[in-house]
N, C-alpha and C. Protein backbone atom coordinates (compact mmCIF):
# COMPACT_ATOMS: atom_id res chain seq x y z
N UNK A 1 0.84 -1.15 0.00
CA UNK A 1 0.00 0.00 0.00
C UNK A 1 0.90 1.23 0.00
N UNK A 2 0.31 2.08 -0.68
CA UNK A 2 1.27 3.42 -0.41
C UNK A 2 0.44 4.60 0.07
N UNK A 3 1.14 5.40 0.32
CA UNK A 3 -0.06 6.38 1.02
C UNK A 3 0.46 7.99 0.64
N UNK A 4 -0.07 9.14 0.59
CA UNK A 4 0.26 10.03 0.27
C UNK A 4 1.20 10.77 1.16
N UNK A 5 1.86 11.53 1.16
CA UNK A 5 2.52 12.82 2.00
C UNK A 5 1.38 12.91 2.77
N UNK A 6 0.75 13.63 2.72
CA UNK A 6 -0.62 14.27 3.43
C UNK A 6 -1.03 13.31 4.91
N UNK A 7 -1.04 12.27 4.31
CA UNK A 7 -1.42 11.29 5.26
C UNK A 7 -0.39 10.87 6.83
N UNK A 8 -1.10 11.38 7.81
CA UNK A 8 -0.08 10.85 8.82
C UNK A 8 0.24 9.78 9.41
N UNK A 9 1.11 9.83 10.08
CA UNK A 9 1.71 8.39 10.51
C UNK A 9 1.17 7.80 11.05
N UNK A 10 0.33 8.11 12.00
CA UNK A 10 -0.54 7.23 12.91
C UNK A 10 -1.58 6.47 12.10
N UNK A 11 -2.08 7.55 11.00
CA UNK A 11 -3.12 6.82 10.56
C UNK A 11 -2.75 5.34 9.37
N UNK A 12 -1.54 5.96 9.22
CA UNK A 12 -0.98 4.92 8.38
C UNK A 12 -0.86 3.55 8.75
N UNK A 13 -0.38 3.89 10.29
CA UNK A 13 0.37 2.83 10.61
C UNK A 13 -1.45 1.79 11.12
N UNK A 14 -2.24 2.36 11.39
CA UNK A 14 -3.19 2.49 11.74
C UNK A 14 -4.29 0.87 10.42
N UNK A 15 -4.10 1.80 9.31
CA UNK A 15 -5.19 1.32 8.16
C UNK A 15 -3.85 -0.07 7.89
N UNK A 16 -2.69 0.41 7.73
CA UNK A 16 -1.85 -1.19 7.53
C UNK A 16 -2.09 -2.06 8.90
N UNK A 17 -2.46 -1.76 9.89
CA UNK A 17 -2.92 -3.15 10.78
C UNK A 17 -3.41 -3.24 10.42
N UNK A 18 -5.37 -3.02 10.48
CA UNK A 18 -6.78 -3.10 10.27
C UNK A 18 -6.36 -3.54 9.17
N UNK A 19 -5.63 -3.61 7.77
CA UNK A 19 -5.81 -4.16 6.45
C UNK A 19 -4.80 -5.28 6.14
N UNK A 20 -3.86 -5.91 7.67
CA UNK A 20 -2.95 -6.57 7.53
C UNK A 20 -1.96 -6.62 6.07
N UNK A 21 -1.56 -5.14 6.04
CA UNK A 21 -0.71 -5.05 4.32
C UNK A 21 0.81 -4.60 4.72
N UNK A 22 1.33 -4.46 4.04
CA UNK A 22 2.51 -3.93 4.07
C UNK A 22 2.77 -2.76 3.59
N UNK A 23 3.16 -1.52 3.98
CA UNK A 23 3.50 -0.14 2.97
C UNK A 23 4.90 -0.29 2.40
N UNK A 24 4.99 0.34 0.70
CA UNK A 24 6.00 -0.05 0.19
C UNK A 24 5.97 2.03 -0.15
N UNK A 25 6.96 1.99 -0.14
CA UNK A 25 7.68 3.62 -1.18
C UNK A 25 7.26 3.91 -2.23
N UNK A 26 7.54 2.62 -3.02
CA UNK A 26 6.71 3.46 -4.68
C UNK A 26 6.66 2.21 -5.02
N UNK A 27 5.69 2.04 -6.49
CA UNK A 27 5.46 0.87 -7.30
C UNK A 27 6.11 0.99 -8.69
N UNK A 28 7.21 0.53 -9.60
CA UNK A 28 7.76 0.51 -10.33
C UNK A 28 6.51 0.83 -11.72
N UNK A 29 5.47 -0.37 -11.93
CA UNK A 29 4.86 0.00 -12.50
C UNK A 29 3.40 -0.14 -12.06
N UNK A 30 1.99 -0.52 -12.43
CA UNK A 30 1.10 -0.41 -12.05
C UNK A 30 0.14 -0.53 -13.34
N UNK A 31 -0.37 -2.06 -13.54
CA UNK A 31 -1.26 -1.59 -14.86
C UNK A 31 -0.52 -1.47 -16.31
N UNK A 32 0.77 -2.12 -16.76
CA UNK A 32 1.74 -1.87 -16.80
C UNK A 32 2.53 -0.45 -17.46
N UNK A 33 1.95 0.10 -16.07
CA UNK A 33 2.35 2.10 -16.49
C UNK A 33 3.33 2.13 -15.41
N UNK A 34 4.21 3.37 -15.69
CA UNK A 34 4.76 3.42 -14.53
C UNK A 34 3.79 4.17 -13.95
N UNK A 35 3.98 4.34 -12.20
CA UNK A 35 3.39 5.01 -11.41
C UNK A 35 3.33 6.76 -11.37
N UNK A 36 4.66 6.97 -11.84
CA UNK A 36 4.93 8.06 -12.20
C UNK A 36 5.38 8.45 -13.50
N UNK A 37 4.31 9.21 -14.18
CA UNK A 37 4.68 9.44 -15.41
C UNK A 37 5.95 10.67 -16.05
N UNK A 38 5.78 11.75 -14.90
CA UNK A 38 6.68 12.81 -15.01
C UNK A 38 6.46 13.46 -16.89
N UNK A 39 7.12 13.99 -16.81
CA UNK A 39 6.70 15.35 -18.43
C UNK A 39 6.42 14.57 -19.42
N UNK A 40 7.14 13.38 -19.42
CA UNK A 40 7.66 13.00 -20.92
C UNK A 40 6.46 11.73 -20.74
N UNK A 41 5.38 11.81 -20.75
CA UNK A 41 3.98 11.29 -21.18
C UNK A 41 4.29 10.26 -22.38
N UNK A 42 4.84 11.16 -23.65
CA UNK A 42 4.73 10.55 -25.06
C UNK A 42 5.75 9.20 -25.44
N UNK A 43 6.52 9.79 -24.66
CA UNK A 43 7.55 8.30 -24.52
C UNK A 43 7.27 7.11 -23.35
N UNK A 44 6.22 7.10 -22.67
CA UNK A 44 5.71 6.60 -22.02
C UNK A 44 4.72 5.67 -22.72
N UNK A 45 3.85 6.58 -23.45
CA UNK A 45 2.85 5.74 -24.11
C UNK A 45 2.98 5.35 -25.40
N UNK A 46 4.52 5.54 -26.42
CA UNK A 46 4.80 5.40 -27.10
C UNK A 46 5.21 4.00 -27.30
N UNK A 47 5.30 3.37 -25.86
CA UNK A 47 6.22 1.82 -25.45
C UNK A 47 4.69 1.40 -25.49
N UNK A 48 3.54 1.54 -25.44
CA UNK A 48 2.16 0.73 -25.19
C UNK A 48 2.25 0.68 -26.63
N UNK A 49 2.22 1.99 -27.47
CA UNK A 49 1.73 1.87 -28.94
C UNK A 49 2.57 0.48 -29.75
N UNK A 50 3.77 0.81 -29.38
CA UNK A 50 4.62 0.08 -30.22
C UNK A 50 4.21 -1.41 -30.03
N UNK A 51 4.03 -2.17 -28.28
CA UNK A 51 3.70 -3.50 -28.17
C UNK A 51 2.54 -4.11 -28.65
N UNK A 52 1.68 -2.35 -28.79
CA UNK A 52 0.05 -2.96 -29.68
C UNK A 52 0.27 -3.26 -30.86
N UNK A 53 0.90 -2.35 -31.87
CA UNK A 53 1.41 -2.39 -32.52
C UNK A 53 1.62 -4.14 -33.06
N UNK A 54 3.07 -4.53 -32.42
CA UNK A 54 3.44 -5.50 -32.72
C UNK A 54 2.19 -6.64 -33.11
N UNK A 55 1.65 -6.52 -31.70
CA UNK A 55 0.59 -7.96 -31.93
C UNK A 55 -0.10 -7.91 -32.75
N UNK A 56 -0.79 -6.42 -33.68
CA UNK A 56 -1.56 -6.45 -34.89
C UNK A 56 -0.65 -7.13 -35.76
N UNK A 57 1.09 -6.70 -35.55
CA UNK A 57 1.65 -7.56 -36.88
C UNK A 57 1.15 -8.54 -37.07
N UNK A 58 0.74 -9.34 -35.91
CA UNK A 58 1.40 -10.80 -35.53
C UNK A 58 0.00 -11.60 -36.78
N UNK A 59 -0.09 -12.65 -36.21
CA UNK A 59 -0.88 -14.02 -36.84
C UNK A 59 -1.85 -13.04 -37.30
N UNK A 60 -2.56 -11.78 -36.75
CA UNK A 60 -4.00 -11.56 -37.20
C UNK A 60 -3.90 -10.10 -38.44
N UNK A 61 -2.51 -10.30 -38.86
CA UNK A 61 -2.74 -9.21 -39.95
C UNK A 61 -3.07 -8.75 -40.73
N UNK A 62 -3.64 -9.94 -41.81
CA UNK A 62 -4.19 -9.96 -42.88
C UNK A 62 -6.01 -9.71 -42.59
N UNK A 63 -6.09 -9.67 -41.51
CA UNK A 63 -7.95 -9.47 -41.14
C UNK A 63 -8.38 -8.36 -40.84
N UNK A 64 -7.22 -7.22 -40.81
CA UNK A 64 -7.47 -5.85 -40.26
C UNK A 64 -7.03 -4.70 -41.38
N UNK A 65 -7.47 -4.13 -42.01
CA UNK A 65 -6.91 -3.33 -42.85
C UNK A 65 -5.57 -2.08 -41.78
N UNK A 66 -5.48 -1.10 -42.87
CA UNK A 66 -4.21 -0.42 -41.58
C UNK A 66 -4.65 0.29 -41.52
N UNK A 67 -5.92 0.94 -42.06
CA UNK A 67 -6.84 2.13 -40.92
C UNK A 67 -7.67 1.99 -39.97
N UNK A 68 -7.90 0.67 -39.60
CA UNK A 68 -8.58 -0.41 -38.77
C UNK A 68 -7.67 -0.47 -37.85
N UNK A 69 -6.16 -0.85 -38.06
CA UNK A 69 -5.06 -0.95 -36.86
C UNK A 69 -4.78 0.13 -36.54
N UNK A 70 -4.81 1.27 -37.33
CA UNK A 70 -4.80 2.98 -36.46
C UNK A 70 -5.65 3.07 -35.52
N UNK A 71 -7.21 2.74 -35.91
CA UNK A 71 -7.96 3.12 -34.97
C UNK A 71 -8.13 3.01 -33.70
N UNK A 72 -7.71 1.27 -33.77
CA UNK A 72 -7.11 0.25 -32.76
C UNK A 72 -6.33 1.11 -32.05
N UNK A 73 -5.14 1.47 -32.47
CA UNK A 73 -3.75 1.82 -31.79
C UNK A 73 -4.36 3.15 -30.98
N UNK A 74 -4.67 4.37 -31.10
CA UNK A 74 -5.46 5.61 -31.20
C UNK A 74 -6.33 5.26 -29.41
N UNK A 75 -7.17 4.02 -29.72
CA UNK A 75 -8.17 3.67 -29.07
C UNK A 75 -7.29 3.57 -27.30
């Protein structure tokens, strides 16, 4: 679990009993995003486009025209 700045210690320490969890610092990724995106957004979601990407190459290419896989990708 992570918890904000804002949030104080007591209560922290508080909701990790009652929820028997562990608090960690940060989560690398999440959803597979990072947690923190920071400015550069486009190179972030440029690594989703590209892996969607790929799998249209893959086995199902010939069933999708390539303004069909834009839309896809876009989506």
């Amino acid at each position: 679990m992570v918890f904000s700045k804002n949030v104080k210690v007591e209560q922290c320490a508080e909701i990790l009993r009652v929820l028997k969890m562990a608090e960690v610092q940060h989560h690398e990724k999440y959803l597979g995003l990072p947690m923190i995106l920071g400015i550069t957004k486009k190179s972030v979601f440029a690594s989703i486009k590209e892996r969607i990407w790929k799998k249209l190459q893959g086995y199902k290419e010939g069933l999708l025209s390539n303004p069909s896989k834009e839309v896809i990708l876009k989506a």
